[in-house]
PDB file of N, CA and C in Angstrom:
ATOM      1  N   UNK A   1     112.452 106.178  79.185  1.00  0.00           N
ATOM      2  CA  UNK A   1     111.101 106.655  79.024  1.00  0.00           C
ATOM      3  C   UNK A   1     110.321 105.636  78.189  1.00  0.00           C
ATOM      4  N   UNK A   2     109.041 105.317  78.689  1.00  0.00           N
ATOM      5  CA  UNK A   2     108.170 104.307  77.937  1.00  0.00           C
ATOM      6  C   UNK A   2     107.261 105.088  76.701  1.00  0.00           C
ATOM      7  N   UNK A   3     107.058 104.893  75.811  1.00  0.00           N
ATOM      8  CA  UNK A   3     106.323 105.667  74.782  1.00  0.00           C
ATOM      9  C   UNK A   3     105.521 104.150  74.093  1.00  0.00           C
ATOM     10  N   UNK A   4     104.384 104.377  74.189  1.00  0.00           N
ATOM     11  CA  UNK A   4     103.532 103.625  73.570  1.00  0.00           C
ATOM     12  C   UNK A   4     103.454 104.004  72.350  1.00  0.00           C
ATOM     13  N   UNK A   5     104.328 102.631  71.427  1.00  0.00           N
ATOM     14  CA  UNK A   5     104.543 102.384  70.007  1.00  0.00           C
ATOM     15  C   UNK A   5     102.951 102.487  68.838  1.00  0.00           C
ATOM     16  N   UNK A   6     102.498 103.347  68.448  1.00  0.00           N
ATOM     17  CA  UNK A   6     100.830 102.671  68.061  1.00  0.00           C
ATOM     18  C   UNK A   6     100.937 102.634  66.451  1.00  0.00           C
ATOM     19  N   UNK A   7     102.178 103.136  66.065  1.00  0.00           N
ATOM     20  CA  UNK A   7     102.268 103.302  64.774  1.00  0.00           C
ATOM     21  C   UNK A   7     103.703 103.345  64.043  1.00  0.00           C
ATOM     22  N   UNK A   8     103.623 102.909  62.574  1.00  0.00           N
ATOM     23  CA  UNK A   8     105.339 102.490  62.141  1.00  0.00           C
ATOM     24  C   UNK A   8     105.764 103.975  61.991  1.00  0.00           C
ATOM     25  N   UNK A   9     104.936 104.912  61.830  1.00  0.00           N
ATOM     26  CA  UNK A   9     105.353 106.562  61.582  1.00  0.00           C
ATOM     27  C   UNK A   9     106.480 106.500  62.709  1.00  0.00           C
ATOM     28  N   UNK A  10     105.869 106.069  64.098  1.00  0.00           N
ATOM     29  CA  UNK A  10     106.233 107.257  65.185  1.00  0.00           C
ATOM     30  C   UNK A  10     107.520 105.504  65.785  1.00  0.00           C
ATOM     31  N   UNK A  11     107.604 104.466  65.381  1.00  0.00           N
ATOM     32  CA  UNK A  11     109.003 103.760  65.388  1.00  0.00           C
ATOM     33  C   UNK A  11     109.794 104.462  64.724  1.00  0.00           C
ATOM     34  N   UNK A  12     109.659 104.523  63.594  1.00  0.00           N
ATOM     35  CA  UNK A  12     109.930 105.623  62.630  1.00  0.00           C
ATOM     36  C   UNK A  12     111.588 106.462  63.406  1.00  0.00           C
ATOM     37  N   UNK A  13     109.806 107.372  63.559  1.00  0.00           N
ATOM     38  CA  UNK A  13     110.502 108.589  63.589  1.00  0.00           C
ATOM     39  C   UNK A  13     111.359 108.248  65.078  1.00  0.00           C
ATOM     40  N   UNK A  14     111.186 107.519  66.029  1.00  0.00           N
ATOM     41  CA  UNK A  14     112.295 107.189  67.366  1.00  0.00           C
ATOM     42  C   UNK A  14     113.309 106.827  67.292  1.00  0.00           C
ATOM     43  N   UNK A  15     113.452 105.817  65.959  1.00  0.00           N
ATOM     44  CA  UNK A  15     114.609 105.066  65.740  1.00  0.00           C
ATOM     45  C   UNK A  15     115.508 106.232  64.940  1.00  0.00           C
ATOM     46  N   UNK A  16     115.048 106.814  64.197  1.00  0.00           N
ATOM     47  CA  UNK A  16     115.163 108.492  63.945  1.00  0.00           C
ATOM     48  C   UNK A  16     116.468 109.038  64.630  1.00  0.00           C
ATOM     49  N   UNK A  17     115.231 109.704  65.498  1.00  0.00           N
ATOM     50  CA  UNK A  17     115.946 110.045  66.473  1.00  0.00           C
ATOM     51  C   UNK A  17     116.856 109.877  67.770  1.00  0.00           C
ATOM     52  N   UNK A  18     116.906 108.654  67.780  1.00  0.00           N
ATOM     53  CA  UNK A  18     118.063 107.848  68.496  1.00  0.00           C
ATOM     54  C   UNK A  18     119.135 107.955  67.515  1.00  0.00           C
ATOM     55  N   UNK A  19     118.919 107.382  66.528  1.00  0.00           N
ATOM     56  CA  UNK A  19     120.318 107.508  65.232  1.00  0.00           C
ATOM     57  C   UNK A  19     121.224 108.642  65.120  1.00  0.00           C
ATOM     58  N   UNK A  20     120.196 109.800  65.305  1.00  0.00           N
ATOM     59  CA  UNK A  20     120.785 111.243  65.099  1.00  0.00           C
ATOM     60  C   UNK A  20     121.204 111.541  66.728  1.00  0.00           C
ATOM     61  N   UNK A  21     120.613 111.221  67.733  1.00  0.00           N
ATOM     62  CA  UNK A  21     121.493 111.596  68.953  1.00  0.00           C
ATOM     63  C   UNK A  21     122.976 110.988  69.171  1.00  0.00           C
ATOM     64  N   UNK A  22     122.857 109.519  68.772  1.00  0.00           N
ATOM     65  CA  UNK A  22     124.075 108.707  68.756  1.00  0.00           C
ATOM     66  C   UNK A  22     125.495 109.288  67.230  1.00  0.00           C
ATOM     67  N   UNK A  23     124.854 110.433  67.036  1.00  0.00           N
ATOM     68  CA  UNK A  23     125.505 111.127  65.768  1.00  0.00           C
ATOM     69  C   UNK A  23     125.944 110.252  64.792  1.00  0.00           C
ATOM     70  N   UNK A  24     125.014 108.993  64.495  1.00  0.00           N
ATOM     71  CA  UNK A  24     125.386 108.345  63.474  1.00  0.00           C
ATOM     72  C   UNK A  24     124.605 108.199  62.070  1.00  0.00           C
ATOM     73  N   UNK A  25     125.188 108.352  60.987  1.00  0.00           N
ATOM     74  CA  UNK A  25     124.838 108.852  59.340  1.00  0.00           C
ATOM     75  C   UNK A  25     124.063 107.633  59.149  1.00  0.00           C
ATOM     76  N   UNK A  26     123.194 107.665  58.181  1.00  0.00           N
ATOM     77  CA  UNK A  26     122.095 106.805  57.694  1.00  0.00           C
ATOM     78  C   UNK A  26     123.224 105.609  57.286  1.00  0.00           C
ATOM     79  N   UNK A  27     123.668 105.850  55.984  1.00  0.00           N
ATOM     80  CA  UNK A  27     124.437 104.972  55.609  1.00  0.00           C
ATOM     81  C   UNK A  27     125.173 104.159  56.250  1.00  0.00           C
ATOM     82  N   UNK A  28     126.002 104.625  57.749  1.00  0.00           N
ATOM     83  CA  UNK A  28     126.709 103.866  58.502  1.00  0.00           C
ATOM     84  C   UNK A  28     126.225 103.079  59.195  1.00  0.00           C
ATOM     85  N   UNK A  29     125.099 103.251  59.478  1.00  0.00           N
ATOM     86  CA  UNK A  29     124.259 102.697  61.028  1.00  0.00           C
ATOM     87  C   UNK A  29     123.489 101.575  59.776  1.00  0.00           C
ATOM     88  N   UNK A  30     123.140 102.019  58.407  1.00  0.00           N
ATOM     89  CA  UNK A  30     122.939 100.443  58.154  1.00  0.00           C
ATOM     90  C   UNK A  30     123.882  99.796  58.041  1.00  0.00           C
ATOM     91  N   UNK A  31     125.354  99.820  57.354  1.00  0.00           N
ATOM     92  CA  UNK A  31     126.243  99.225  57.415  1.00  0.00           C
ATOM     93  C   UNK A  31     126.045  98.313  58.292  1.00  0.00           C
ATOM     94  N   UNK A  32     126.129  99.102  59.887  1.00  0.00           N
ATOM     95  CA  UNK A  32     126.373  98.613  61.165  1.00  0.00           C
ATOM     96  C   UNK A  32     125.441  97.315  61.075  1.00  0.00           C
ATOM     97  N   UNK A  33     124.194  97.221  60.491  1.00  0.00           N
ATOM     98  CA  UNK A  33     123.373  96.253  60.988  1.00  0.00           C
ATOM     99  C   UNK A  33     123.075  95.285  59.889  1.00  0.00           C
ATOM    100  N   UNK A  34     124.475  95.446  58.620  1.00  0.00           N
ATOM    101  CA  UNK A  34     123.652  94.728  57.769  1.00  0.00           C
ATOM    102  C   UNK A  34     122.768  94.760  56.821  1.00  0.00           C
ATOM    103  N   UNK A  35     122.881  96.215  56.386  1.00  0.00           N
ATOM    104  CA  UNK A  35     120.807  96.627  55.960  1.00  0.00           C
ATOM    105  C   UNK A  35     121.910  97.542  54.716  1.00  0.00           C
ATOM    106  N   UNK A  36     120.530  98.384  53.831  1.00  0.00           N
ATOM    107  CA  UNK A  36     121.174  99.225  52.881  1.00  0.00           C
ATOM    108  C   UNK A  36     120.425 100.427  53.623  1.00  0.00           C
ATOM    109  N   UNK A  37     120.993 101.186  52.821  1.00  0.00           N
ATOM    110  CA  UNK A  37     120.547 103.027  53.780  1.00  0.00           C
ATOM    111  C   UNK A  37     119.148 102.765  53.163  1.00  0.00           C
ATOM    112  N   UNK A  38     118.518 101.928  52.155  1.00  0.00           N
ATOM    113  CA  UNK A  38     117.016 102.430  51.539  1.00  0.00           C
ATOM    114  C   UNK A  38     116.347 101.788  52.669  1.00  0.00           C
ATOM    115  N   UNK A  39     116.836 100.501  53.282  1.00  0.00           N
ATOM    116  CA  UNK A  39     116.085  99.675  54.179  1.00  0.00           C
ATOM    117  C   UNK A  39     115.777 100.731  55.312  1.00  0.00           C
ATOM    118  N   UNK A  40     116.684 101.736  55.745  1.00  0.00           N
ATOM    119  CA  UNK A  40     116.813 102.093  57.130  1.00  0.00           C
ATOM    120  C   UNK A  40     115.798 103.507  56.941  1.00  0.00           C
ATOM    121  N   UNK A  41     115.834 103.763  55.269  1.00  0.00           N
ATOM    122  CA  UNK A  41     115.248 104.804  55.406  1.00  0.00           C
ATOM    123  C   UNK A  41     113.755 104.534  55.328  1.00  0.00           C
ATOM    124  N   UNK A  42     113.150 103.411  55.021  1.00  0.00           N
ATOM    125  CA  UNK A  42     112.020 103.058  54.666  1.00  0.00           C
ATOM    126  C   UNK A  42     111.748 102.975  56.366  1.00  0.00           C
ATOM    127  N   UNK A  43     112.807 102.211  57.514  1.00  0.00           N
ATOM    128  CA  UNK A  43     112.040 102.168  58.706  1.00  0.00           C
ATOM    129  C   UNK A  43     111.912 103.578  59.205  1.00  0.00           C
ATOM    130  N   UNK A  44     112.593 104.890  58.874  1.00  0.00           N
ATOM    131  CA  UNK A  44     112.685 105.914  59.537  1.00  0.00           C
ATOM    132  C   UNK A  44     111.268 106.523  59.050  1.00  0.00           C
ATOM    133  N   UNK A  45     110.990 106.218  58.215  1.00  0.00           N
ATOM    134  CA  UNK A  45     109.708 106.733  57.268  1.00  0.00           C
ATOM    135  C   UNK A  45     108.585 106.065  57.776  1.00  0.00           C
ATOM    136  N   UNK A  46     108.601 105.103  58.803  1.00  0.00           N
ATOM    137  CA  UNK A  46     107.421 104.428  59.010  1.00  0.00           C
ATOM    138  C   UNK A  46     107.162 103.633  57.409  1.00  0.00           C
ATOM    139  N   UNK A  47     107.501 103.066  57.082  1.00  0.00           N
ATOM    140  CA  UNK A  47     106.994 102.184  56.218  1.00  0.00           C
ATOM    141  C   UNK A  47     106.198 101.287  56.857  1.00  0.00           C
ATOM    142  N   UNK A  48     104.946 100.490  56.323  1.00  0.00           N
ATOM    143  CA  UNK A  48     104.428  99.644  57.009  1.00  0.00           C
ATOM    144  C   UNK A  48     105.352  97.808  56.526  1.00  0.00           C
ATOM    145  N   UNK A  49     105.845  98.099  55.179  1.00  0.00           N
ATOM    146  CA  UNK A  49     106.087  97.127  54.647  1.00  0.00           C
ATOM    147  C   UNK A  49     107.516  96.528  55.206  1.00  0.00           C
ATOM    148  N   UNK A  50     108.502  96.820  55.452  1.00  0.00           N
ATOM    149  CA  UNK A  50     109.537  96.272  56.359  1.00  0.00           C
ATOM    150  C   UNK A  50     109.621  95.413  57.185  1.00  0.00           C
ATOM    151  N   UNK A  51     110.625  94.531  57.456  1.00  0.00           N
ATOM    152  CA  UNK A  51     110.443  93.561  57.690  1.00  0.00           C
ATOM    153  C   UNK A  51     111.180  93.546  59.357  1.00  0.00           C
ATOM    154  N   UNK A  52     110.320  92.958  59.776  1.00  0.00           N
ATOM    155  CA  UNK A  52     109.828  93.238  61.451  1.00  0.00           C
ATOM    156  C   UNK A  52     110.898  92.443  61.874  1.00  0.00           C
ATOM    157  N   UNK A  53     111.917  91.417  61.629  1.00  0.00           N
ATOM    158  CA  UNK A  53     112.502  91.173  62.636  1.00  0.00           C
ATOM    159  C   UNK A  53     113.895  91.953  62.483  1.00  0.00           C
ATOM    160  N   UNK A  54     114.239  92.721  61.136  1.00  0.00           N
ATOM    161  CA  UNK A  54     115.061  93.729  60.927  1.00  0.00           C
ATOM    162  C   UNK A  54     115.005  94.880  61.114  1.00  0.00           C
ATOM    163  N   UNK A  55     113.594  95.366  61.814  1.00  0.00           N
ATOM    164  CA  UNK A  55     113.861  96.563  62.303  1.00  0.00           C
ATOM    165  C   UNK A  55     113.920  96.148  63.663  1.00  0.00           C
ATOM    166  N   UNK A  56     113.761  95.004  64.107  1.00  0.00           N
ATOM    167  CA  UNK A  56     113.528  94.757  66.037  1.00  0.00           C
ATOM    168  C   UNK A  56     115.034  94.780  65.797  1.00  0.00           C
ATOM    169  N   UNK A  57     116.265  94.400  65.079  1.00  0.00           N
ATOM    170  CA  UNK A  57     117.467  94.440  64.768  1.00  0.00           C
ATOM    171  C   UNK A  57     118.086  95.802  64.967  1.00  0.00           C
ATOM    172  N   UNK A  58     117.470  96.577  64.522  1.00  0.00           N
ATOM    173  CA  UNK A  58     117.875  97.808  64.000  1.00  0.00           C
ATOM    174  C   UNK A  58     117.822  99.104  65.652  1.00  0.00           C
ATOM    175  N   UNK A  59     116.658  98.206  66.331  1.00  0.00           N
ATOM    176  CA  UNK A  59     115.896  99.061  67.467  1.00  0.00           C
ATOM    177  C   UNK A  59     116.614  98.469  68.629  1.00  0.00           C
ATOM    178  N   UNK A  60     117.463  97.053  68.410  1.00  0.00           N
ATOM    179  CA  UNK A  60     118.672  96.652  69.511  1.00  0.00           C
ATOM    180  C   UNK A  60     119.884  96.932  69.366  1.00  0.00           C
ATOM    181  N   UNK A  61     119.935  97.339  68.160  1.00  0.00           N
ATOM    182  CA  UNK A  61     121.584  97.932  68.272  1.00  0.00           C
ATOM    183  C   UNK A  61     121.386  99.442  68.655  1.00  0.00           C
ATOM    184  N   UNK A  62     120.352 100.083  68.647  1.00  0.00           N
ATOM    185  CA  UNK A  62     120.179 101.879  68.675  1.00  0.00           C
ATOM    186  C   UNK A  62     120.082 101.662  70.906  1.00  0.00           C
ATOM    187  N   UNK A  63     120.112 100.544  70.736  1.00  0.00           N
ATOM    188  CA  UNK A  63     119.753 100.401  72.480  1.00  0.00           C
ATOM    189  C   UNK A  63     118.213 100.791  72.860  1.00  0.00           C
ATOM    190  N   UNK A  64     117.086 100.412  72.137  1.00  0.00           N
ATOM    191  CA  UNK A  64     116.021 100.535  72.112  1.00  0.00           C
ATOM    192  C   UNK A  64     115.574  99.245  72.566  1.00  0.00           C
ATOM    193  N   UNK A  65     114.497  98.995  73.708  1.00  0.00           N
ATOM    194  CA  UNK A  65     114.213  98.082  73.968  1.00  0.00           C
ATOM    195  C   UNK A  65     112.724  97.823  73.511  1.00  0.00           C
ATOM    196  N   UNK A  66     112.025  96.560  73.144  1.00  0.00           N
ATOM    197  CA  UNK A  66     110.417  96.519  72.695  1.00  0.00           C
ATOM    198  C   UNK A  66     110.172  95.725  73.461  1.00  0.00           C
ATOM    199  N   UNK A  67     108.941  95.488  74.449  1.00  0.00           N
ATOM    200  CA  UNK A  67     108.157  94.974  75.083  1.00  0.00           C
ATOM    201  C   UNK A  67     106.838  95.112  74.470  1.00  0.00           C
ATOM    202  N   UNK A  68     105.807  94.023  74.970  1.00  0.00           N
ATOM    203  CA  UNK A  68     105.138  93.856  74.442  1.00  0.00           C
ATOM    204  C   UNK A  68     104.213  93.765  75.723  1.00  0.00           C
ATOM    205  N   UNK A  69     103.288  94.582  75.658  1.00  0.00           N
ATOM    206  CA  UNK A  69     102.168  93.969  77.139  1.00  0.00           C
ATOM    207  C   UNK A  69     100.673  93.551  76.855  1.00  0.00           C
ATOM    208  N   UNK A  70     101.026  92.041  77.262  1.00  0.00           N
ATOM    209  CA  UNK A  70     100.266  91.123  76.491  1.00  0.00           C
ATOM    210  C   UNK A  70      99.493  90.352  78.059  1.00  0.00           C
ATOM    211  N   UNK A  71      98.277  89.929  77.241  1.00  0.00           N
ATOM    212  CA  UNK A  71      97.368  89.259  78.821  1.00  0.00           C
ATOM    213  C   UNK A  71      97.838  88.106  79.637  1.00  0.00           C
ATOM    214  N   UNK A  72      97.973  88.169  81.130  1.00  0.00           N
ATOM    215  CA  UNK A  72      98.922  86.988  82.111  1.00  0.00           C
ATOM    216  C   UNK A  72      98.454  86.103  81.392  1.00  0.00           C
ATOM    217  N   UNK A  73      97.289  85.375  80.785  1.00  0.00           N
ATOM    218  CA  UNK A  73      97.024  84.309  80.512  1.00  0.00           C
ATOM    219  C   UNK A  73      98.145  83.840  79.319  1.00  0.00           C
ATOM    220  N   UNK A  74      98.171  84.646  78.170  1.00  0.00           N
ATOM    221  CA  UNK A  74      98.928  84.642  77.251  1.00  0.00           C
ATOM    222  C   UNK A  74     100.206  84.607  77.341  1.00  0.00           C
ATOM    223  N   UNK A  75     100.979  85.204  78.789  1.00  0.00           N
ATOM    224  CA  UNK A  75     102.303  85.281  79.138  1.00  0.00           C
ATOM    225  C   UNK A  75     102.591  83.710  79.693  1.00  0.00           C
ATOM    226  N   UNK A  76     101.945  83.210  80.335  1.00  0.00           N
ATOM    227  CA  UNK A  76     101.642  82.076  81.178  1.00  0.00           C
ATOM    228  C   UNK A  76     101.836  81.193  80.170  1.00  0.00           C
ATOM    229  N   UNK A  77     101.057  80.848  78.893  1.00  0.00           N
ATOM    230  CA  UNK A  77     101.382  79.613  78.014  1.00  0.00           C
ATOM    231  C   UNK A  77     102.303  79.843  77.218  1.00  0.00           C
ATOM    232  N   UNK A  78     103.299  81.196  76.665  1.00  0.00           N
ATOM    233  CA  UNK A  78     104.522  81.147  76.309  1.00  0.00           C
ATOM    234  C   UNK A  78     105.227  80.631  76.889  1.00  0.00           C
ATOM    235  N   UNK A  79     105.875  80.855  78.531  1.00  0.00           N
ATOM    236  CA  UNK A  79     106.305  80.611  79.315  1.00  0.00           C
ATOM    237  C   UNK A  79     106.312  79.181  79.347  1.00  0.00           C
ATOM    238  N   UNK A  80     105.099  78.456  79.512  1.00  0.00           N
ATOM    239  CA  UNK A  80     104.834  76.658  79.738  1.00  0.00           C
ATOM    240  C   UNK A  80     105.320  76.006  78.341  1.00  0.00           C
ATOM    241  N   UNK A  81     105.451  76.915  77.167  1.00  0.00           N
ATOM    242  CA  UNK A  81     105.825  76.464  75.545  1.00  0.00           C
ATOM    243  C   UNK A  81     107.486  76.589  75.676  1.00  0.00           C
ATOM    244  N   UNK A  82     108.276  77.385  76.507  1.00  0.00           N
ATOM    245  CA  UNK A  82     109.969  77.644  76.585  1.00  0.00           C
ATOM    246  C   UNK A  82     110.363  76.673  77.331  1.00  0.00           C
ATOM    247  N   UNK A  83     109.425  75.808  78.315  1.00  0.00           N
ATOM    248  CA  UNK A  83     110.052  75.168  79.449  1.00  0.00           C
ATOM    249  C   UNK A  83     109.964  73.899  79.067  1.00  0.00           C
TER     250      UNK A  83
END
């Protein structure tokens, strides 16, 4: 299911709730990634202040995928910048 991300509340609260379906405890699932339970709880909380490439961390191990839909023009000169 696609859910348009518009706010750190509602990452938050997804990564949340992926954690708790996968029946795994705060503390463990940071273990799992490296992090302390305050880090994981600050992303579950929507913190704005967290640090974005540790929760994109946090949102690939839960099997959460992020896309980004950004203008062809803009896709086009990433693309010509990898090659």
């Amino acid at each position: 299911m696609l859910i348009k991300a518009h706010s750190t509340e509602l990452i938050g609260r997804i990564a949340r709730a992926e954690r708790k379906r996968q029946g795994l405890r705060q503390d463990d699932f940071a273990a799992m990634i490296g992090s302390s339970h305050v880090f994981l709880r600050a992303v579950e909380q929507g913190k704005p202040g967290v640090q974005l490439g540790k929760v994109l961390q946090a949102l690939e191990e839960l099997g959460i995928t992020v896309y980004l839909d950004v203008a062809e023009e803009s896709a086009q000169i990433i693309a010509g910048q990898k090659a």
